[in-house]
N, C-alpha and C. Protein backbone atom coordinates (compact mmCIF):
# COMPACT_ATOMS: atom_id res chain seq x y z
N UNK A 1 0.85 -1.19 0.00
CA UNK A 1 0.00 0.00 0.00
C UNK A 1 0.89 1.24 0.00
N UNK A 2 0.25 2.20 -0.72
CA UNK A 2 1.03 3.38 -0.67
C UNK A 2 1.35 4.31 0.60
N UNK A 3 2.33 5.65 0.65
CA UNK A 3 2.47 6.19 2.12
C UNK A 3 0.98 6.70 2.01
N UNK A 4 0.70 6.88 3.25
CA UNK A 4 -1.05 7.72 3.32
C UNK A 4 -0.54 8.71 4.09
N UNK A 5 -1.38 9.98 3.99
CA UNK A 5 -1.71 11.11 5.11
C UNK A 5 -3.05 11.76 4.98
N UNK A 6 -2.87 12.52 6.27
CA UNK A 6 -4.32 13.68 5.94
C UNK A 6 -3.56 14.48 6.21
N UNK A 7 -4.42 15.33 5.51
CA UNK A 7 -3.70 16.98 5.01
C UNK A 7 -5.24 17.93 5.65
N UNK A 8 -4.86 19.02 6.81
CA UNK A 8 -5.82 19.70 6.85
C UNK A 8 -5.17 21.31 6.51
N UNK A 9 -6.67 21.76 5.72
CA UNK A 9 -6.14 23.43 5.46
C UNK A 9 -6.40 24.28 6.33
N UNK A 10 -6.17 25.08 6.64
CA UNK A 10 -6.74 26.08 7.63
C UNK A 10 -6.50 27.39 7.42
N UNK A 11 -7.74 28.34 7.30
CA UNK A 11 -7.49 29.41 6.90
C UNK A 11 -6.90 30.83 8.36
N UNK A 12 -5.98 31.36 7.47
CA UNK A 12 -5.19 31.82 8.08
C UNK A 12 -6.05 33.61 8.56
N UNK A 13 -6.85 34.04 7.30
CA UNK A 13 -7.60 35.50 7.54
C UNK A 13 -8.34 35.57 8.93
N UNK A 14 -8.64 34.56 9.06
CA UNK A 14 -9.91 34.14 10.85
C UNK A 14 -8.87 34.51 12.24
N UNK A 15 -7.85 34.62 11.81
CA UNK A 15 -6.79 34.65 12.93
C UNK A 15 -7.13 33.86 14.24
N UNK A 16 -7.60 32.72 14.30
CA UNK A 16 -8.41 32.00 15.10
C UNK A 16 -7.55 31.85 16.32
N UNK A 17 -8.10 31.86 17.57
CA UNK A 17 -7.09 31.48 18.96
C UNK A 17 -6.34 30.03 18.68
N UNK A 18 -5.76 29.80 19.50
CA UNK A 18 -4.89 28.33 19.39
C UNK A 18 -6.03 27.27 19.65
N UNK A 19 -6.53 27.38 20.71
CA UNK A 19 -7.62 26.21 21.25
C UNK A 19 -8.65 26.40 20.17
N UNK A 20 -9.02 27.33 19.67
CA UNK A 20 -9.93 27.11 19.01
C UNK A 20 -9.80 26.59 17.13
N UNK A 21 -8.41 26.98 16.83
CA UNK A 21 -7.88 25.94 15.99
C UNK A 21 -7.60 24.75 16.04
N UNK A 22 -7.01 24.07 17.15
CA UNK A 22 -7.07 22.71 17.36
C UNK A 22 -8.31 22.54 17.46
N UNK A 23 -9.15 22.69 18.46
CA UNK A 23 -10.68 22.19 17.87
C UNK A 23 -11.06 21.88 16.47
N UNK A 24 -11.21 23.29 15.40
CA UNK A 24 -11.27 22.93 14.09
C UNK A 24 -11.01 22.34 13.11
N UNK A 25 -9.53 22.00 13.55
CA UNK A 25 -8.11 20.74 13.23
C UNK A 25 -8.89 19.17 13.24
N UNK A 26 -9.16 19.63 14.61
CA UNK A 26 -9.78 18.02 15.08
C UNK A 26 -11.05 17.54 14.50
N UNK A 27 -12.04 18.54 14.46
CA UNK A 27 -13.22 18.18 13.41
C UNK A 27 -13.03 17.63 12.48
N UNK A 28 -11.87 18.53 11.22
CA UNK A 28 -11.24 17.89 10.18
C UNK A 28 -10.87 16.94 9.99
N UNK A 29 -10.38 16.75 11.06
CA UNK A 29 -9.66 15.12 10.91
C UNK A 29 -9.78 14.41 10.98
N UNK A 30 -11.34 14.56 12.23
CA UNK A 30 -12.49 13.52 12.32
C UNK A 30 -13.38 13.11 11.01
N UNK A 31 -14.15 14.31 10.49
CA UNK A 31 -14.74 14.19 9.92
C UNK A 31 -14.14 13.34 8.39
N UNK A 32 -13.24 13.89 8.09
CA UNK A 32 -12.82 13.56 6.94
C UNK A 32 -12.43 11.56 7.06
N UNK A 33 -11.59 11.21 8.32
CA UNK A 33 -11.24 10.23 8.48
C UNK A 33 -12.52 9.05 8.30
N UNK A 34 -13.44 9.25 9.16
CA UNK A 34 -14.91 8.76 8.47
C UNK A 34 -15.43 8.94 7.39
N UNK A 35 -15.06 9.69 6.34
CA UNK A 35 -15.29 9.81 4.94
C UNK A 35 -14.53 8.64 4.24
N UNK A 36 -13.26 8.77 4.75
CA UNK A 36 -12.35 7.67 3.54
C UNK A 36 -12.70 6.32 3.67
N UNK A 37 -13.14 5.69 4.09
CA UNK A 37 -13.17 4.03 3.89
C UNK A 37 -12.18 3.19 4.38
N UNK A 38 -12.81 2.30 5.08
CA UNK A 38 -12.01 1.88 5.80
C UNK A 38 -10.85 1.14 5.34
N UNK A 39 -10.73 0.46 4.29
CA UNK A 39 -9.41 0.11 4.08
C UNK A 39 -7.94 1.25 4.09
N UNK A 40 -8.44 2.27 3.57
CA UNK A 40 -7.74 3.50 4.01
C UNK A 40 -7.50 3.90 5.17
N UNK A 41 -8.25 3.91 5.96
CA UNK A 41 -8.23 4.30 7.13
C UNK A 41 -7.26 3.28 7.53
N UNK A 42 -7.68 1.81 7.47
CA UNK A 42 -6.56 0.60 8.34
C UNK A 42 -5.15 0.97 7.85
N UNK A 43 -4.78 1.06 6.37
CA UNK A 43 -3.56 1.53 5.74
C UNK A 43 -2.59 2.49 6.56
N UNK A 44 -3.67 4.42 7.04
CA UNK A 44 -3.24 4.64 7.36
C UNK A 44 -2.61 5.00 9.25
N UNK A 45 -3.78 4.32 9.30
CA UNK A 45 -3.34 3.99 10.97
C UNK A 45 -2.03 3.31 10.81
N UNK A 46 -2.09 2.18 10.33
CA UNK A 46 -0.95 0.88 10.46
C UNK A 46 0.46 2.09 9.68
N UNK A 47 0.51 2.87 9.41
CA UNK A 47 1.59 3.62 9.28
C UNK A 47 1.91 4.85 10.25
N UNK A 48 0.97 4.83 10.98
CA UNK A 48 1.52 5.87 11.85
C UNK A 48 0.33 6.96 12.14
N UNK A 49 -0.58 7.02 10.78
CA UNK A 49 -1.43 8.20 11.27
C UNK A 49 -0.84 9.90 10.84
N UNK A 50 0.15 9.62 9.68
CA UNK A 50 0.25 10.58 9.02
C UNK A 50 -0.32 12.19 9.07
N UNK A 51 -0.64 13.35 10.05
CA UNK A 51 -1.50 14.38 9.37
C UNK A 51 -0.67 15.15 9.48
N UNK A 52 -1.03 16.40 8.52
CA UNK A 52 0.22 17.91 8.00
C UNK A 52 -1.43 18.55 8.13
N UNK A 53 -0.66 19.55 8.59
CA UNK A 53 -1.67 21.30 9.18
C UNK A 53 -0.86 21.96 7.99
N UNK A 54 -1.50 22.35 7.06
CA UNK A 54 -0.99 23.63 5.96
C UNK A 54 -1.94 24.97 6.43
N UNK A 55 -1.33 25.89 5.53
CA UNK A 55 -2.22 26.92 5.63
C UNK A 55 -2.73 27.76 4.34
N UNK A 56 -4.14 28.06 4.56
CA UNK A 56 -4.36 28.70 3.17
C UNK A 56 -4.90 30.16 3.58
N UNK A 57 -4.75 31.17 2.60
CA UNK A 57 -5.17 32.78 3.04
C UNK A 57 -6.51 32.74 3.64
N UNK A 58 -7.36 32.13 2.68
CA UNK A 58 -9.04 32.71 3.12
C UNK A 58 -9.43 31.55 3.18
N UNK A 59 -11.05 32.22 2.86
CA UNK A 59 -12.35 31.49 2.26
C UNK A 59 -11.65 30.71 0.69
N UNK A 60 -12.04 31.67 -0.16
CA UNK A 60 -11.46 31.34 -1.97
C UNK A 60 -10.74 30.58 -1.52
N UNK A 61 -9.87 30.79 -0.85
CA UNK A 61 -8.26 29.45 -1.50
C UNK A 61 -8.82 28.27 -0.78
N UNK A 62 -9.89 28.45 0.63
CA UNK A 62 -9.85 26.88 1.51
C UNK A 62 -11.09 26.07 0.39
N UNK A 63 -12.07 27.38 -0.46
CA UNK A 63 -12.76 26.16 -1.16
C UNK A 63 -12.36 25.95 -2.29
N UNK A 64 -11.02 26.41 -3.10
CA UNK A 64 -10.08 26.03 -4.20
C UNK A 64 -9.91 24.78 -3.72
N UNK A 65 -8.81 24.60 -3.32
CA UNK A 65 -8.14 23.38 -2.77
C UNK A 65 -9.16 22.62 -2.37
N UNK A 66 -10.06 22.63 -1.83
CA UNK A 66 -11.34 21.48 -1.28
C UNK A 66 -11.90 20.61 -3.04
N UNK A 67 -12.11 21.80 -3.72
CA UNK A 67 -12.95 21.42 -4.95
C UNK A 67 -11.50 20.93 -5.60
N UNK A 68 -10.36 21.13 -5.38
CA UNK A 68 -9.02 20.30 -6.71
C UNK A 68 -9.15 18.77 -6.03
N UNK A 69 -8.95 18.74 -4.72
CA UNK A 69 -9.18 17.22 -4.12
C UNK A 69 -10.45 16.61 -4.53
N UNK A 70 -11.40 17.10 -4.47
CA UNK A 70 -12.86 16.34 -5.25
C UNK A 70 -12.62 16.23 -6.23
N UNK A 71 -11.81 16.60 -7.29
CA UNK A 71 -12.07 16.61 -8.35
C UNK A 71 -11.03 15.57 -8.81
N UNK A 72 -10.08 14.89 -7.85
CA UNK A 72 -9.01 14.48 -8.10
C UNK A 72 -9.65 13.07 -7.25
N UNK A 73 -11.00 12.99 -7.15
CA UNK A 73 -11.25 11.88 -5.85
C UNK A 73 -11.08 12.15 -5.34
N UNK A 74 -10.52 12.19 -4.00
CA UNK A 74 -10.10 12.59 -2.56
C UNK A 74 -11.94 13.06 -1.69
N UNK A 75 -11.12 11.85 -0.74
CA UNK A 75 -12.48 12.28 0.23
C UNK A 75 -12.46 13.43 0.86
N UNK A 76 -13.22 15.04 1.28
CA UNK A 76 -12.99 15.45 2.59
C UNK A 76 -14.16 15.95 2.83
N UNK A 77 -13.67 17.30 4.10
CA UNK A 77 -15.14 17.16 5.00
C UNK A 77 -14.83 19.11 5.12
N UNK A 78 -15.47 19.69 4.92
CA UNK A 78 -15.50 20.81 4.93
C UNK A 78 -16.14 21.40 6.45
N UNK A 79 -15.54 22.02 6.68
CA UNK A 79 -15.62 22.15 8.70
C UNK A 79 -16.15 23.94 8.54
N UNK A 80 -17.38 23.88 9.07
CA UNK A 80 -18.46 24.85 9.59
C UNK A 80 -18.80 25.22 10.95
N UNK A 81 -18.38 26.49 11.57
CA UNK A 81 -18.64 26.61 12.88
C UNK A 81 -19.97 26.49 13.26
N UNK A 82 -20.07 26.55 14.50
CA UNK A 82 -21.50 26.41 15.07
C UNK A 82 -21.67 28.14 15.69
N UNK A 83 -20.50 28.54 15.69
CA UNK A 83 -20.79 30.19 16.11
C UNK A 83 -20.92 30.22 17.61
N UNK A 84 -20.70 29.42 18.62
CA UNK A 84 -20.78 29.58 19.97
C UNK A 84 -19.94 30.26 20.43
N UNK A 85 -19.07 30.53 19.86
CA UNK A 85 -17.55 31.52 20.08
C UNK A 85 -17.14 32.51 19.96
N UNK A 86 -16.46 32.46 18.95
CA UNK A 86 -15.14 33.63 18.86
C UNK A 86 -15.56 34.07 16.80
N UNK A 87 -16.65 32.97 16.27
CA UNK A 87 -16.68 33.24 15.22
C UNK A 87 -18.29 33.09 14.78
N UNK A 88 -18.80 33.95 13.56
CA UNK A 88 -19.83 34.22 13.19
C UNK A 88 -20.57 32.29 12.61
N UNK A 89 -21.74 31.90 13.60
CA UNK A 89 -22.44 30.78 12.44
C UNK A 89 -22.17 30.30 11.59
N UNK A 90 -21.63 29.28 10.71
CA UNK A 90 -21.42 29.30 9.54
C UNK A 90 -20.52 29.36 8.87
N UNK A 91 -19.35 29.83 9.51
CA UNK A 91 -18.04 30.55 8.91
C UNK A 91 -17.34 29.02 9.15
N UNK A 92 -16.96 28.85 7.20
CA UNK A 92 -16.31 27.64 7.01
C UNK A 92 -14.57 28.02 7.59
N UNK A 93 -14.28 27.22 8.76
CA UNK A 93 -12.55 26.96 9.04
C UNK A 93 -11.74 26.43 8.68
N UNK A 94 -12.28 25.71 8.39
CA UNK A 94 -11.05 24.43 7.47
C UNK A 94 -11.46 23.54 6.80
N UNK A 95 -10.27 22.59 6.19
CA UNK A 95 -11.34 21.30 5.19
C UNK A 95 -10.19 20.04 5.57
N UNK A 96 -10.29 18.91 6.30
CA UNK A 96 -10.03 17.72 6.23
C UNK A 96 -9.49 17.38 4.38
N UNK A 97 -8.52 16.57 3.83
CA UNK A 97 -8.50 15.76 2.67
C UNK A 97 -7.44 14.76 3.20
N UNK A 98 -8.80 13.62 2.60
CA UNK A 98 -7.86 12.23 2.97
C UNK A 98 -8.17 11.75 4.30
N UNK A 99 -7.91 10.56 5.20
CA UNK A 99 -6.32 10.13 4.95
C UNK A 99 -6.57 9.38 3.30
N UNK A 100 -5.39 9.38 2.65
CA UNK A 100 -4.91 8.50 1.11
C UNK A 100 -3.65 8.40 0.76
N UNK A 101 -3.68 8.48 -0.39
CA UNK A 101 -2.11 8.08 -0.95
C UNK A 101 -1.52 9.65 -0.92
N UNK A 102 -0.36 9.65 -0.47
CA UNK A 102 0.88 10.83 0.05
C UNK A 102 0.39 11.80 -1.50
N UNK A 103 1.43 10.98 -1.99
CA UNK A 103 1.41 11.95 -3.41
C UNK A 103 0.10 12.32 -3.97
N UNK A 104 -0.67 11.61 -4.01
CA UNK A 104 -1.91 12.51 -4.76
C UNK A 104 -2.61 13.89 -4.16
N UNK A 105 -2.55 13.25 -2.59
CA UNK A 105 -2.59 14.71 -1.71
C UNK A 105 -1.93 15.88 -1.95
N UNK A 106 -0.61 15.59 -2.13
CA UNK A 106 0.48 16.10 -2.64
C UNK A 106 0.99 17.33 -3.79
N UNK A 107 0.06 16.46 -4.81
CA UNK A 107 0.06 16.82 -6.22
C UNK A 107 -1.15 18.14 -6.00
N UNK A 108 -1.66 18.49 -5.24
CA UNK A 108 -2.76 19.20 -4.62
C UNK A 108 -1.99 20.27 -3.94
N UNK A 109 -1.74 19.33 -3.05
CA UNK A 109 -1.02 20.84 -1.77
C UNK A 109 -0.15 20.92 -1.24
N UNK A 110 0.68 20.25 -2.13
CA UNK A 110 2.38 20.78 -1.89
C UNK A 110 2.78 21.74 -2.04
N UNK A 111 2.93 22.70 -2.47
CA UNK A 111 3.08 23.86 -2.49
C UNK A 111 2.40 25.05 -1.59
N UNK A 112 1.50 24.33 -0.75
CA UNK A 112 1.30 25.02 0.71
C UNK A 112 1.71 25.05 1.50
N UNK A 113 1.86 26.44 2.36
CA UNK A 113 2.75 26.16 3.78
C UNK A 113 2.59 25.48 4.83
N UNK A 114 3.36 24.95 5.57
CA UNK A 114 2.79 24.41 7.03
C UNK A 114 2.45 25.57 7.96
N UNK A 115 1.65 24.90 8.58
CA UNK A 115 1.63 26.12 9.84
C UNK A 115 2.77 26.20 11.02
């Protein structure tokens, strides 16, 4: 089987607190991880559990990159606040892609920064 990871984006304009980014992190990673199927999922547990935090400017670039992974296959999960916080209802934070194969993720959002 190939290397696997999940790749979450996170937009950087929200200037979001720390705790409340890991929260959003974690949705992602949830959500999306229940998207991929489980043979994927077993793949990438049994390697370690692979995930990279990138970062993208906004809105536009987090639903660019969401729609190149759909379009490339790739499972993910697009993460929507509930607004109890620090941010308005609604306001998409991040997007889960994968866990899958390294490179195809890759071929996507390599060229993004880590956080």
């Amino acid at each position: 089987m190939a290397e696997m990871k999940l790749v979450i984006l996170v937009r950087q304009d929200l200037k979001l607190p720390k705790g409340k980014l890991a929260a959003q992190a974690a949705h992602a990673a949830v959500e999306s991880t229940l998207k991929s199927g489980k043979l994927k999922v077993v793949a990438w547990r049994a390697q370690g559990q692979k995930k990279i935090v990138l970062k993208v400017k906004d809105e536009k670039e987090l639903l660019k990159y969401m729609q190149l992974a759909k379009d490339d296959g790739l499972k993910t999960a697009l993460i929507t606040d509930a607004g109890k916080t620090v941010i308005a209802p609604g306001t998409k934070t991040c997007v889960g892609i994968g866990p899958d194969n390294e490179n195809s993720i890759d071929n996507i959002t390599g060229e993004l920064p880590m956080m």
